[in-house]
Protein backbone atom coordinates (compact mmCIF):
# COMPACT_ATOMS: atom_id res chain seq x y z
CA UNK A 1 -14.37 38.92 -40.65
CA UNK A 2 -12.79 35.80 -42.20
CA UNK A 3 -10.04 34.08 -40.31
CA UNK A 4 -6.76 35.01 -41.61
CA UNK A 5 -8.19 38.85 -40.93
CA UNK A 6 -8.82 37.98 -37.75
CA UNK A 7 -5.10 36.13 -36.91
CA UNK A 8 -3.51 39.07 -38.98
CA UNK A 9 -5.36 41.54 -36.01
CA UNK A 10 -4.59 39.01 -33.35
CA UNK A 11 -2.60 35.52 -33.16
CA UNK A 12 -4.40 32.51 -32.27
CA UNK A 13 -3.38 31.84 -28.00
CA UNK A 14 -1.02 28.49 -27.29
CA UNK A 15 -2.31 26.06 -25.13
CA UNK A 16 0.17 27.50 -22.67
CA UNK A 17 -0.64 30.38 -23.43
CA UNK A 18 -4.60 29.71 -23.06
CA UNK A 19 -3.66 27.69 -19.34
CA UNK A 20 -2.46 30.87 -17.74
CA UNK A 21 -5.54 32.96 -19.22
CA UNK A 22 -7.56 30.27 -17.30
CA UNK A 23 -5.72 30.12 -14.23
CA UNK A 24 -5.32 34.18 -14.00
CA UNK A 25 -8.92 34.65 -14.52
CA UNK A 26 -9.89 31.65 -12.04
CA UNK A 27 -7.67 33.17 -9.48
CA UNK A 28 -8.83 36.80 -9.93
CA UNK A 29 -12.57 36.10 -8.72
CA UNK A 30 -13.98 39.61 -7.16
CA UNK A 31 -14.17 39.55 -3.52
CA UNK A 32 -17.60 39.00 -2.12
CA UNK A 33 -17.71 42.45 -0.42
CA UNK A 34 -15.55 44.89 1.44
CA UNK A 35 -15.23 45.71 5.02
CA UNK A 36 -13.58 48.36 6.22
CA UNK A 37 -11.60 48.85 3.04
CA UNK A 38 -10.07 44.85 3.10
CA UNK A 39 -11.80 42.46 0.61
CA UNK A 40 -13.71 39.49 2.56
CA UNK A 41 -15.31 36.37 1.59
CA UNK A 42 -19.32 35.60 2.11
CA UNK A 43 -20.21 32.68 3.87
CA UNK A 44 -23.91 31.26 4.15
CA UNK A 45 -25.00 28.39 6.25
CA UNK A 46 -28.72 27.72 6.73
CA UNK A 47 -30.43 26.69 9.73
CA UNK A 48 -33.17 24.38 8.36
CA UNK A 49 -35.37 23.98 11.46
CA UNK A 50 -35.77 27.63 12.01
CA UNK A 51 -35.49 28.68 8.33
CA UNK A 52 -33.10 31.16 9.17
CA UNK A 53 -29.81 31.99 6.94
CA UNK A 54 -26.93 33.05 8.95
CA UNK A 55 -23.92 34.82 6.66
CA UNK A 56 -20.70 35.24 7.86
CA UNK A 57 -17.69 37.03 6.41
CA UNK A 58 -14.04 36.46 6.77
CA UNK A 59 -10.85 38.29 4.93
CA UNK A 60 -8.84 36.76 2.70
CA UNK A 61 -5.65 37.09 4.92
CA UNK A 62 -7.24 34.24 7.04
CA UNK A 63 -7.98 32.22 4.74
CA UNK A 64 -4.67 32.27 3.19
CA UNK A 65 -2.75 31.60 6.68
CA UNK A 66 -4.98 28.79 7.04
CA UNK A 67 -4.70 27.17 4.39
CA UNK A 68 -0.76 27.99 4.91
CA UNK A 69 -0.77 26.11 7.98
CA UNK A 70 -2.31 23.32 6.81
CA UNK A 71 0.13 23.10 3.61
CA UNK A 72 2.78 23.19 6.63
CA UNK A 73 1.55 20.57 8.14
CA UNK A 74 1.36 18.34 5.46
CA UNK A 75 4.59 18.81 4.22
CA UNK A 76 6.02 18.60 7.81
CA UNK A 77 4.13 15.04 7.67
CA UNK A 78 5.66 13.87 4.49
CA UNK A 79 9.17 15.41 5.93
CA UNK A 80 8.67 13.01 9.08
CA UNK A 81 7.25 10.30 7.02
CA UNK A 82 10.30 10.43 4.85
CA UNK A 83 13.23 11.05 7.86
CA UNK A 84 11.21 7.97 9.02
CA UNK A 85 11.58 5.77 5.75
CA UNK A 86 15.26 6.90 5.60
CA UNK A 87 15.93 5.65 9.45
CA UNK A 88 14.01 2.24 8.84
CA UNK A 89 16.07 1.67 5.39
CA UNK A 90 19.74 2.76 7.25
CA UNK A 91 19.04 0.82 10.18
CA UNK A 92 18.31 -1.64 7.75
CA UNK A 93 21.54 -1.45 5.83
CA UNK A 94 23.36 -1.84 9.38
CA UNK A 95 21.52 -5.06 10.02
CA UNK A 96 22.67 -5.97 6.95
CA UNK A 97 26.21 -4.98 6.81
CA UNK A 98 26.31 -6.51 10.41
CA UNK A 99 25.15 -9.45 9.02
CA UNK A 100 27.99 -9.83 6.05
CA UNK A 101 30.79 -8.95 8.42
CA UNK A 102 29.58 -12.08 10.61
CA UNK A 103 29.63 -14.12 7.19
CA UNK A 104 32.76 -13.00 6.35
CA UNK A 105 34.31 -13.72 9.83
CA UNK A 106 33.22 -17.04 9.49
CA UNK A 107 34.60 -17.25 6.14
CA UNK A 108 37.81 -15.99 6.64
CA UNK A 109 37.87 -18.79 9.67
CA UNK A 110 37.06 -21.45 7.79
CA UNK A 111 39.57 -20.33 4.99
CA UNK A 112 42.36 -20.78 7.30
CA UNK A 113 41.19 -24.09 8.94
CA UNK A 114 40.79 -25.73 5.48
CA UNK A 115 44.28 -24.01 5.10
CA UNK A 116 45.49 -25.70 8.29
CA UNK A 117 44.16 -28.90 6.91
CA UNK A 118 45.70 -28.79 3.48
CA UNK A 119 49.16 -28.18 4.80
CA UNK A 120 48.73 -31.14 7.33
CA UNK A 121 47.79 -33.52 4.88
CA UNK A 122 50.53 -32.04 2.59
CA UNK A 123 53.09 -32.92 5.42
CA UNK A 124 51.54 -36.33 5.92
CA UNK A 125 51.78 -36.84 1.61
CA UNK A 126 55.32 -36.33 2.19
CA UNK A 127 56.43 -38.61 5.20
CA UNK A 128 54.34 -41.46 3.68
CA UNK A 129 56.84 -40.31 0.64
CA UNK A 130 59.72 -40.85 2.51
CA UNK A 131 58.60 -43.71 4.70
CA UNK A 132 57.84 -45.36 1.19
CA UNK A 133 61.01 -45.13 -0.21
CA UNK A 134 62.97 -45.43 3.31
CA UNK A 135 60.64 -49.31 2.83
CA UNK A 136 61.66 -49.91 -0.81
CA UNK A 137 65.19 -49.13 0.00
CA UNK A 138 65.13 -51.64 3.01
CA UNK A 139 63.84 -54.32 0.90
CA UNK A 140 65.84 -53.94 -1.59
CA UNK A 141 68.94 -54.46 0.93
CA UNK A 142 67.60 -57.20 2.54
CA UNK A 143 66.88 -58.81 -1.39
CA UNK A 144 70.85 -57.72 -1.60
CA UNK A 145 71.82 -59.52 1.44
CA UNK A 146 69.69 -62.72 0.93
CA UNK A 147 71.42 -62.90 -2.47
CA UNK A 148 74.76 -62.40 -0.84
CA UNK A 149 73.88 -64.95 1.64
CA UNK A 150 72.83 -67.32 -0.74
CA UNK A 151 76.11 -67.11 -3.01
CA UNK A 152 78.32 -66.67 0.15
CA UNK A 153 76.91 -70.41 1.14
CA UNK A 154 77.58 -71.86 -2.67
């Protein structure tokens, strides 16, 4: 049969298509025997100084709930490991918001200090102002009286 016979009869498989054939026949192995009408799985260990082979056989159900439990468990440890994580990185975020309020404090005191300041020396600008020109009007009245003093005695 050449090959566009064989597509025209069936179509060539996807690779998606092929991953789920895989997976459904991997996952639909025949159970070892039956006991009692349930499926069971064979287990052999040896016993290597007697040479004896003891087989043991458990059902499928308890296989599955353990392996269920143990799936629970680990995502219960990731879930703790995470709420863990998340705790550290709030209690984090407080330290650090704690941290910037006390900066900010501290800023908004120093603000108003330097504000404090600024006005003070502004005040002080402005009675050296006056003082100044309180001095150069004094001098100029006692220039005004030494010159009427002087032409009062001519």
């Amino acid at each position: 049969m050449t090959l566009p016979e064989a597509l025209a009869v069936r179509s060539a498989p996807s690779a998606i298509a092929r991953a789920f054939q895989v997976t459904a026949d991997w996952t639909a192995v025949p159970p070892d025997a039956y006991v009692q009408g349930k499926a069971v799985m064979q287990s052999e260990t040896r016993i290597p100084f007697r040479g004896w082979r003891m087989i043991s056989f458990s059902t499928y159900d308890s296989v599955r709930e353990r392996v269920n439990a143990v799936l629970a468990l680990e995502i219960m440890g990731f879930a703790i490991l995470l709420a863990a994580l998340f705790f550290l990185l709030s209690r984090r975020a407080r330290v650090e918001s704690r941290a910037y309020m006390r900066e900010s404090a501290d800023l908004r005191a120093l603000n108003q200090r330097l504000t404090m300041e600024i006005a003070e020396r502004e005040r002080m600008q402005k009675e050296l102002r006056v003082a100044e020109q309180s001095v150069q009007q004094s001098s100029k009245l006692a220039a005004l009286g030494e010159m009427s003093a002087g032409s009062a005695t001519s």
